[in-house]
Protein backbone atom coordinates (compact mmCIF):
# COMPACT_ATOMS: atom_id res chain seq x y z
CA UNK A 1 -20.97 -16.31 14.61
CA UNK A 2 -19.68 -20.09 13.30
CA UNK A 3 -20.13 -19.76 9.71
CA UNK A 4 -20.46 -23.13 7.79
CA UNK A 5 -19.08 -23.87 4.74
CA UNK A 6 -20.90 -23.92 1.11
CA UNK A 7 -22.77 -26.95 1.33
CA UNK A 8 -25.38 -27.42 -1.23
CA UNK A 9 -27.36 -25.50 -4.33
CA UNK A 10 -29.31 -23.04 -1.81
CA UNK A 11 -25.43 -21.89 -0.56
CA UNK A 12 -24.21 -20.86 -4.00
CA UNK A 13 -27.45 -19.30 -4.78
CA UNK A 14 -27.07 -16.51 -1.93
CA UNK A 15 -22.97 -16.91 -2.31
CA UNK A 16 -23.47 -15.90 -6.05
CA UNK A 17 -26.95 -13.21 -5.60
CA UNK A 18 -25.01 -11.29 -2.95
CA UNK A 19 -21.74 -11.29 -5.17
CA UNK A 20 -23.75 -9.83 -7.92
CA UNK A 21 -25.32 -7.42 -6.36
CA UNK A 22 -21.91 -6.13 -5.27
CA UNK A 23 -20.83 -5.82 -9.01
CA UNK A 24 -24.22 -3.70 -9.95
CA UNK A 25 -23.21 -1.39 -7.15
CA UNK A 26 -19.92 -0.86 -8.16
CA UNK A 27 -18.97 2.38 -9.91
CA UNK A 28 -15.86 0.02 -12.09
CA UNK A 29 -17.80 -3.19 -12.88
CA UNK A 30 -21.93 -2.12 -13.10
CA UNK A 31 -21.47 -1.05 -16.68
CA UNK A 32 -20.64 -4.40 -17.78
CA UNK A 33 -23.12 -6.02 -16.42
CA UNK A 34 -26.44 -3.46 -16.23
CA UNK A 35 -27.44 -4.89 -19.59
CA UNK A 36 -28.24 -8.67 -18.34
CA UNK A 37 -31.35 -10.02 -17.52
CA UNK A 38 -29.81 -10.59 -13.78
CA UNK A 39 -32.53 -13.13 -12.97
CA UNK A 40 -31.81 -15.33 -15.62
CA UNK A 41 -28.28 -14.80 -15.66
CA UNK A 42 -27.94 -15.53 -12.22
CA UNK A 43 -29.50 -18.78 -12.32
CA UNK A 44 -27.18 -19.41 -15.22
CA UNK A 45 -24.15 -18.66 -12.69
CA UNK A 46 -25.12 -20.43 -10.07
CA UNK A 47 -25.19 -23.63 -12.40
CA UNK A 48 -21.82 -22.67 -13.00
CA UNK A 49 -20.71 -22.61 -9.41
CA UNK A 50 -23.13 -25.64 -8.62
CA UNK A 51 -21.36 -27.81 -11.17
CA UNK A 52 -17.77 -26.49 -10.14
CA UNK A 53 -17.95 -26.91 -6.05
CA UNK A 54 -20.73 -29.61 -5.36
CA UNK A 55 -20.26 -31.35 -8.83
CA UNK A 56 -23.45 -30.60 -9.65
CA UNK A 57 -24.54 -32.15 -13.34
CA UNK A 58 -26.12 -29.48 -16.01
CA UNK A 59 -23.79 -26.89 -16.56
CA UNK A 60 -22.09 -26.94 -20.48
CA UNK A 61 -21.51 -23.81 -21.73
CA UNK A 62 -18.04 -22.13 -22.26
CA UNK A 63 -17.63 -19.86 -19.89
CA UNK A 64 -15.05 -17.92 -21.55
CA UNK A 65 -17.16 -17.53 -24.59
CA UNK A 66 -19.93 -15.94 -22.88
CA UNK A 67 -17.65 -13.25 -21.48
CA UNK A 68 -15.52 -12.22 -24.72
CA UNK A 69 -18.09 -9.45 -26.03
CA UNK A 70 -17.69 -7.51 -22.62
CA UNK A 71 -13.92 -6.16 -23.38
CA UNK A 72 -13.05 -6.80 -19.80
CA UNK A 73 -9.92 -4.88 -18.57
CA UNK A 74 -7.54 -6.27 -16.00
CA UNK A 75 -9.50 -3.93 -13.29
CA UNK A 76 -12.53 -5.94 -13.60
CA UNK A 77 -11.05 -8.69 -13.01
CA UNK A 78 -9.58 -7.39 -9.82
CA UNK A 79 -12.89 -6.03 -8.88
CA UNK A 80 -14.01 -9.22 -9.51
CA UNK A 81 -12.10 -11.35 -7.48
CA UNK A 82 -12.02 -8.68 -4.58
CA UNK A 83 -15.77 -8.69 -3.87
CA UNK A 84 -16.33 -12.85 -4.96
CA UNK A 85 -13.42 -13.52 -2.26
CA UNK A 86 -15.03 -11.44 0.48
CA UNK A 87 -18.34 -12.39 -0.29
CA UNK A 88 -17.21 -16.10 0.20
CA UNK A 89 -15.41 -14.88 3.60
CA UNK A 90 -18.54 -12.70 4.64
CA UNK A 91 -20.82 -16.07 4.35
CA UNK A 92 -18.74 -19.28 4.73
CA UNK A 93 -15.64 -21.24 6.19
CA UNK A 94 -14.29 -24.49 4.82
CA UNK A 95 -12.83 -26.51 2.48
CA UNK A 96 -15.36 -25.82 -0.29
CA UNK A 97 -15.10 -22.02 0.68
CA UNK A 98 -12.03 -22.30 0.10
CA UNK A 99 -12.17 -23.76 -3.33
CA UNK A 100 -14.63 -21.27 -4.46
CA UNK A 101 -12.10 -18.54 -3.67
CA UNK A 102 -9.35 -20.82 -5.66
CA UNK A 103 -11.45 -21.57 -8.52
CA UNK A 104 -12.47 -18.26 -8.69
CA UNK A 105 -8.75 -16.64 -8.58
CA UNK A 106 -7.60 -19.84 -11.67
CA UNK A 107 -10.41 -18.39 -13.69
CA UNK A 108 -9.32 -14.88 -13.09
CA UNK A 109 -6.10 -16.23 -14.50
CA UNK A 110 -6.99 -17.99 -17.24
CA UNK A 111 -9.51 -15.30 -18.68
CA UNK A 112 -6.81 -12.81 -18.48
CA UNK A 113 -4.21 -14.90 -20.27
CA UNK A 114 -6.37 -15.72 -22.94
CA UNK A 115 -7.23 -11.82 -23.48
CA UNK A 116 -4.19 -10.09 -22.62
CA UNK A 117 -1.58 -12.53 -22.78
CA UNK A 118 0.61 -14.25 -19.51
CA UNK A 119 3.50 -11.38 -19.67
CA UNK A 120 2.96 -10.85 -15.88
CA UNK A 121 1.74 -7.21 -16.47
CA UNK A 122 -2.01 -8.07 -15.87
CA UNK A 123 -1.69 -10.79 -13.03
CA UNK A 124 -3.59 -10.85 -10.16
């Protein structure tokens, strides 16, 4: 099967639903995110990813912010990036594929920085 690469809003949507779903399912990450309202919060992450690989306008909120109550430990994060890079693998191929994998893997970095510091200990 050809797989095509992320192309437009409908793309993200399923990229980002079928990432999720792997987080509620998870026995390291579902805890942190059973509490959510995953309709609405879902919409809110596909704006994310919208405005991040097809430059879509809307998105404004700090991204970091919105995560700081959840006392994420490096393991989520690695969780994290695990199941968004295979879910991008599972469903597309390309350029923008591969940005979404980048992206994802810089904001992985930058999160943990901010919360644990850059001493190399919780890299990815």
């Amino acid at each position: 099967m050809d797989l095509k690469d992320i192309e437009n809003y409908d793309d993200i949507e399923l990229l980002v639903s079928k990432f999720y779903y792997k987080l509620l399912d998870d026995s390291i990450t579902k805890d942190k995110f059973k509490h959510l309202d995953i309709k609405s919060h879902l919409t809110k992450i596909v704006d994310f990813w919208a405005f991040i690989l097809i430059d879509k306008p809307g998105y404004t909120e700090n991204v970091f912010d919105k995560h700081l109550h959840l006392h994420l430990e490096p393991r989520h994060f690695e969780r994290w990036i695990e199941f968004w890079t295979t879910t991008v693998k599972e469903l597309f191929k390309g350029p923008k594929a591969e940005l979404a994998i980048h992206r994802a893997l810089l904001l992985s970095y930058t999160f943990q920085s901010k919360l644990f510091g850059n001493d190399g200990k919780n890299s990815i």
